[in-house]
C-alpha atoms as a PDB file:
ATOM      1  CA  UNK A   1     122.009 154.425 145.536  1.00  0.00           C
ATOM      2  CA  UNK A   2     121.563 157.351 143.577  1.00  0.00           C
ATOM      3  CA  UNK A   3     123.610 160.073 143.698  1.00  0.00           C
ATOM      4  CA  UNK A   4     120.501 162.818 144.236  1.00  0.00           C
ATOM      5  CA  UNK A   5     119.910 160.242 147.710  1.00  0.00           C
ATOM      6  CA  UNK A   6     121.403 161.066 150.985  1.00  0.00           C
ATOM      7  CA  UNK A   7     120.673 158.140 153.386  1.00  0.00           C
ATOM      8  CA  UNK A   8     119.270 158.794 156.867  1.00  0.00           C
ATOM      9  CA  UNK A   9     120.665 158.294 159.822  1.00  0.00           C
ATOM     10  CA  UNK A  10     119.942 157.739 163.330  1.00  0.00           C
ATOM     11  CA  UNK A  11     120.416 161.355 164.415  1.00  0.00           C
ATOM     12  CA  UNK A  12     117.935 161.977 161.877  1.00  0.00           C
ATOM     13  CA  UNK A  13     115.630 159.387 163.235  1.00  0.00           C
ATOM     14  CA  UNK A  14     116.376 160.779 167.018  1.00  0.00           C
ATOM     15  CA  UNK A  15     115.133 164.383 165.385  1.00  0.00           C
ATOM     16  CA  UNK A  16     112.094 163.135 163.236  1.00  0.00           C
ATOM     17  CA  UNK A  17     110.231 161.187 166.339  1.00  0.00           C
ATOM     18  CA  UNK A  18     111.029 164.002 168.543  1.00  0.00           C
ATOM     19  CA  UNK A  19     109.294 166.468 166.716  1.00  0.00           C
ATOM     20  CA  UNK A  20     105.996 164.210 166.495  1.00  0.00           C
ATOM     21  CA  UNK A  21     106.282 162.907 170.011  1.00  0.00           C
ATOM     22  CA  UNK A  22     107.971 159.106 169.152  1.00  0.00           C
ATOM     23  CA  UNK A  23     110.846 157.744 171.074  1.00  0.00           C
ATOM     24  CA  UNK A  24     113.864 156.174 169.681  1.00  0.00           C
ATOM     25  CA  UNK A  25     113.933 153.050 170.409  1.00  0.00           C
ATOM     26  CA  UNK A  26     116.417 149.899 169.615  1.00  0.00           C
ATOM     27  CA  UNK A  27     113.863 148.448 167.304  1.00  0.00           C
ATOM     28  CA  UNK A  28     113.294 151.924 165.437  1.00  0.00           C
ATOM     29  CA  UNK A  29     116.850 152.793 165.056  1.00  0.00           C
ATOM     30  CA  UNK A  30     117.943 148.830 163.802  1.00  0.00           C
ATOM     31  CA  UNK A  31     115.282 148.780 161.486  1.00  0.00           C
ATOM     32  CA  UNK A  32     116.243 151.946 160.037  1.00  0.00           C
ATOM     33  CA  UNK A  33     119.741 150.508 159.847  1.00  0.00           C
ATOM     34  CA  UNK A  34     118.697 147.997 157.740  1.00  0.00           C
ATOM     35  CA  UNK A  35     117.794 150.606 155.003  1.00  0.00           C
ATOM     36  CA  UNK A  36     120.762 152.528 155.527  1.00  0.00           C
ATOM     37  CA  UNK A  37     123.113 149.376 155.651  1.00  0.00           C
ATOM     38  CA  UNK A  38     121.549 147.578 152.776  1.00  0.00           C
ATOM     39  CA  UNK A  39     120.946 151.011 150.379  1.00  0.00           C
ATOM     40  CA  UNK A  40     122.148 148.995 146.891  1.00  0.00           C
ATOM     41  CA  UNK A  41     119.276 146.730 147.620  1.00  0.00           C
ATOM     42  CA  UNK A  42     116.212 148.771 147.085  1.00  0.00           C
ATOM     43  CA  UNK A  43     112.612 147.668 147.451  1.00  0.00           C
ATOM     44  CA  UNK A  44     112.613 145.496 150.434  1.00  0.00           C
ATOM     45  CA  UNK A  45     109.666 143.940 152.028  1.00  0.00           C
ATOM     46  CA  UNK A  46     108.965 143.620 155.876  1.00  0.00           C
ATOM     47  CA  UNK A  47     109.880 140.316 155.555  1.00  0.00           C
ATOM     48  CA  UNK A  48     112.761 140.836 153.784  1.00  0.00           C
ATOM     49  CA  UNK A  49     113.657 143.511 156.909  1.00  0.00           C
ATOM     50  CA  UNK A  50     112.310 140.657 159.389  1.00  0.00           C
ATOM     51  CA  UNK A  51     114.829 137.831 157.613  1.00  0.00           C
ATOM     52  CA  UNK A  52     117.417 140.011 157.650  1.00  0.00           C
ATOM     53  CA  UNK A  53     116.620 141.112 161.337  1.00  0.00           C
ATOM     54  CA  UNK A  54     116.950 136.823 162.016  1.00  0.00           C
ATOM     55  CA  UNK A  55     120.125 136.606 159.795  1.00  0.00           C
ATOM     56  CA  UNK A  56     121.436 139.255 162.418  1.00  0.00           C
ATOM     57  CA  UNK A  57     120.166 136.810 165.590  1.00  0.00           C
ATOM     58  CA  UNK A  58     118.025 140.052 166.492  1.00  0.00           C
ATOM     59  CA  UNK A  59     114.668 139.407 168.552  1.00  0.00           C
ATOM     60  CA  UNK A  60     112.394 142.069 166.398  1.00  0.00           C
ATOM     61  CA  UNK A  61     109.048 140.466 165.498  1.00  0.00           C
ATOM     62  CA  UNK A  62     107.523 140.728 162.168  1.00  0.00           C
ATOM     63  CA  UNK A  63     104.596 142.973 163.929  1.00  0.00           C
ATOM     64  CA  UNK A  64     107.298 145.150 165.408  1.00  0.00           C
ATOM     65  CA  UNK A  65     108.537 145.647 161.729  1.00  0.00           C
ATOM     66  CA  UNK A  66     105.616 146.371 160.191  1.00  0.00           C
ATOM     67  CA  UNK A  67     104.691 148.516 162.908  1.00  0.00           C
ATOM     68  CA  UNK A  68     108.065 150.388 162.279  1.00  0.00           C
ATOM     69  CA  UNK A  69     107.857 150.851 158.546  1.00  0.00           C
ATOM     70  CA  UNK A  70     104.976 152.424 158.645  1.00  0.00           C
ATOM     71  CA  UNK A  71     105.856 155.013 161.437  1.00  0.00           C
ATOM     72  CA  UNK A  72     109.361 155.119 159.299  1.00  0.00           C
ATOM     73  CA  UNK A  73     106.676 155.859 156.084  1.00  0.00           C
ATOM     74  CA  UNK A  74     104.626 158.701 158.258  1.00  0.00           C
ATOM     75  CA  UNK A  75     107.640 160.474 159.619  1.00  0.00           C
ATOM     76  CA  UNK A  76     109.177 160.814 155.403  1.00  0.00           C
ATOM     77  CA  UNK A  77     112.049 158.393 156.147  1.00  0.00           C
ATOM     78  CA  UNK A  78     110.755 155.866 153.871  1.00  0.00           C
ATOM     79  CA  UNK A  79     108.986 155.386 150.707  1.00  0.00           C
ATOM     80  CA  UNK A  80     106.125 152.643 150.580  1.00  0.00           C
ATOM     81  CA  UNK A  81     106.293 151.749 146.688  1.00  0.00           C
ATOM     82  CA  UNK A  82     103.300 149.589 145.562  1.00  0.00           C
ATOM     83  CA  UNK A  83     104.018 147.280 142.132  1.00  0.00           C
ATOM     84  CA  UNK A  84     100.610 146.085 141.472  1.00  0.00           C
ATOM     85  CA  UNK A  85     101.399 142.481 143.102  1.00  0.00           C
ATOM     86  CA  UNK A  86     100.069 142.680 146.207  1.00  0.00           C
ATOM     87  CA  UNK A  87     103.547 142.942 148.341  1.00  0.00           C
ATOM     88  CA  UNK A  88     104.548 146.126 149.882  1.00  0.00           C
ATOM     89  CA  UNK A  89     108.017 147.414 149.805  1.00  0.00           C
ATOM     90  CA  UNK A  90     109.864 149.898 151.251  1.00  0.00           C
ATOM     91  CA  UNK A  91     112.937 151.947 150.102  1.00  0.00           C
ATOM     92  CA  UNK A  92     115.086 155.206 151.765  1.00  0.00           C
ATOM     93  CA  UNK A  93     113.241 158.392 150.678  1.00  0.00           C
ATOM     94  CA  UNK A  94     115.159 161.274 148.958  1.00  0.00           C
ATOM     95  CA  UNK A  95     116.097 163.723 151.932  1.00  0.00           C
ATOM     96  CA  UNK A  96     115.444 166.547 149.076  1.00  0.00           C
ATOM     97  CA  UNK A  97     111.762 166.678 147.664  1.00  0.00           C
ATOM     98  CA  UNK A  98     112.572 168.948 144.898  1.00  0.00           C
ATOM     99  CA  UNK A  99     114.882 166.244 143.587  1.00  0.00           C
ATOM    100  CA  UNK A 100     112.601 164.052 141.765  1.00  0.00           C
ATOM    101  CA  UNK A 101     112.357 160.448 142.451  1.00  0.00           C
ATOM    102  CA  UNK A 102     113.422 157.211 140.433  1.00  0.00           C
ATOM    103  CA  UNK A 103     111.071 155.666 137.955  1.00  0.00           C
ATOM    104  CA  UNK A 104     110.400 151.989 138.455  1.00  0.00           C
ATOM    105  CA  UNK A 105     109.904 149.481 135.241  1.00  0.00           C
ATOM    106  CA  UNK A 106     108.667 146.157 136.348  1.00  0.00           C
ATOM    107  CA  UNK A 107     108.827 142.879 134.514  1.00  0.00           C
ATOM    108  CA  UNK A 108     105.168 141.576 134.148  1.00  0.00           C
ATOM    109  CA  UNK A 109     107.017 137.842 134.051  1.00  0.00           C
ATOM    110  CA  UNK A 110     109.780 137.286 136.642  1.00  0.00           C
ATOM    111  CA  UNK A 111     108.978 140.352 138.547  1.00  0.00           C
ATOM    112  CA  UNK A 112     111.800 142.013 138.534  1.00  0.00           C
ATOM    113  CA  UNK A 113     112.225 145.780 139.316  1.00  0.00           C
ATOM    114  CA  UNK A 114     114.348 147.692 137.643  1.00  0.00           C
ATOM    115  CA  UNK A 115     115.278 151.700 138.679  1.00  0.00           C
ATOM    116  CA  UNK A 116     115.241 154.481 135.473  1.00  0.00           C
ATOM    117  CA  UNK A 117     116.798 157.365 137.072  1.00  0.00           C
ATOM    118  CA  UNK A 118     116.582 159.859 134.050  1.00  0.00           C
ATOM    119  CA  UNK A 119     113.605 162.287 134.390  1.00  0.00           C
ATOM    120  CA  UNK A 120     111.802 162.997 131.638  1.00  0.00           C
ATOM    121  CA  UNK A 121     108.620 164.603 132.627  1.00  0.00           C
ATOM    122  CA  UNK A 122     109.908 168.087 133.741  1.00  0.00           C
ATOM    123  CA  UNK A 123     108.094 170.013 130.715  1.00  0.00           C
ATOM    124  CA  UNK A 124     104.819 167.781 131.749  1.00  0.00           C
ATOM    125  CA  UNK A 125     105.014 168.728 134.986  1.00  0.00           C
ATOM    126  CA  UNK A 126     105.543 172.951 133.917  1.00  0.00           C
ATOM    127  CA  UNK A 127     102.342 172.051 131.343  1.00  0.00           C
ATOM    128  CA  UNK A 128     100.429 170.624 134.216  1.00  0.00           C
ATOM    129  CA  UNK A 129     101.240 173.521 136.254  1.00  0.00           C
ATOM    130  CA  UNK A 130     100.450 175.966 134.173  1.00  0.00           C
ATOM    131  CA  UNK A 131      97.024 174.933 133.157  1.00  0.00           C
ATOM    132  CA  UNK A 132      95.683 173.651 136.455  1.00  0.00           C
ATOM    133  CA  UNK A 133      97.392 175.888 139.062  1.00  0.00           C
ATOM    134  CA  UNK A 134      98.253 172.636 140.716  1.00  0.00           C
ATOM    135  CA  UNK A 135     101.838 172.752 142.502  1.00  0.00           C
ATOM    136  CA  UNK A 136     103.844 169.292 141.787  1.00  0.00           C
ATOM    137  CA  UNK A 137     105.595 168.555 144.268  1.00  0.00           C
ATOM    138  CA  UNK A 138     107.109 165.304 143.183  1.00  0.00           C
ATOM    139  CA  UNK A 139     105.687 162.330 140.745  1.00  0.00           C
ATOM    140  CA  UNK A 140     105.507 158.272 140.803  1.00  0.00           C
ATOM    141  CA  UNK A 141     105.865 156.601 137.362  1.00  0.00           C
ATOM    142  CA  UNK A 142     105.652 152.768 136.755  1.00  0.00           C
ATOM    143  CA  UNK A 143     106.613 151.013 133.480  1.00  0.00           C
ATOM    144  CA  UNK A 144     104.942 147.354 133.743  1.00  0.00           C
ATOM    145  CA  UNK A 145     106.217 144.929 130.681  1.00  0.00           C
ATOM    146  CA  UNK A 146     108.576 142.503 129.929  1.00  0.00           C
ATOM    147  CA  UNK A 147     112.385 142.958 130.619  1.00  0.00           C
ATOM    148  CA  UNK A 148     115.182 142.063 128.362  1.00  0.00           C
ATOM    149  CA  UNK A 149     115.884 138.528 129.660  1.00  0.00           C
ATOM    150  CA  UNK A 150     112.000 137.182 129.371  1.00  0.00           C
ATOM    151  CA  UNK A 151     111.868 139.188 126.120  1.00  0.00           C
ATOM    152  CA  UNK A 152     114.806 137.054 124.736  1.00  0.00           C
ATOM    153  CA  UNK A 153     113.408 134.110 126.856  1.00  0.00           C
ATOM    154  CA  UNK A 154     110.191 134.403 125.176  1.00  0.00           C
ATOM    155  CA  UNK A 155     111.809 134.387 121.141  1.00  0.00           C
ATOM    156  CA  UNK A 156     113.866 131.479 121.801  1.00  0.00           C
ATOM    157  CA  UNK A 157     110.583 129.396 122.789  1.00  0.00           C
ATOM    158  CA  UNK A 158     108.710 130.868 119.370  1.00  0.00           C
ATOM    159  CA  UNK A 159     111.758 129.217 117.585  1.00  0.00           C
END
């Protein structure tokens, strides 16, 4: 995990449902465990939570998970992070919304994901600003092409 990430825990979780009227409850807080136990494996979907739920001989059912991510998603806990192919993932949100989330660039070919952490856009964001009056609070930016392994994959086949 990045250092700019601090992981949530269940006292957080406890405080977040409070304020909006949830109660913690075993499903909630083990699902939310998952994340926090599992943070070098970003991106997971509900069935990845649901298999590793099964893995743990817990009785969670996949509705109960997808039900939980997306209260986890409403109450800022979790990120939903779309990349164009149809399966939703999920993956700890920054606790600090100043600090400026990772950049994703996804391999059109095997699919994999990999995190850019550098940001770039700063002056972007200041021109944006500046011109529109609009107040950025945070951006999203995917890269969608061909990673290093299909890239070499792909010129050993051309010779």
């Amino acid at each position: 995990m990045s250092e700019n990430h601090q992981l949530f825990g269940t006292e957080d979780l406890r405080g977040k449902l409070s304020e909006h009227g949830y109660k913690m409850t075993p499903q909630r807080k083990e699902i939310l465990q998952i994340f926090v136990d599992h943070s070098d494996y970003h991106h997971m979907s509900a069935e990845d939570v649901y298999n590793i739920l099964r893995e743990n001989k817990s009785e969670i059912g996949l509705a109960t998970v997808y039900r939980s991510l997306d209260l986890l998603c409403e109450l800022g806990m979790l990120v939903h992070v779309d990349f164009g192919d149809g399966c939703a993932r999920y993956e700890l949100n920054s606790a600090d919304p100043k600090v400026h989330h990772h950049h994703h660039l996804i391999c059109l070919k095997c699919k994999k994901v990999i995190e850019f952490e550098e940001d770039l856009l700063e002056m972007l964001e200041a021109y944006i600003e500046k011109k529109s009056g609009f107040q950025i609070l945070n951006h999203e930016v995917k890269f969608f092409g061909y990673c290093s392994d299909c890239r070499a994959e792909s010129e050993e086949e051309i010779f």
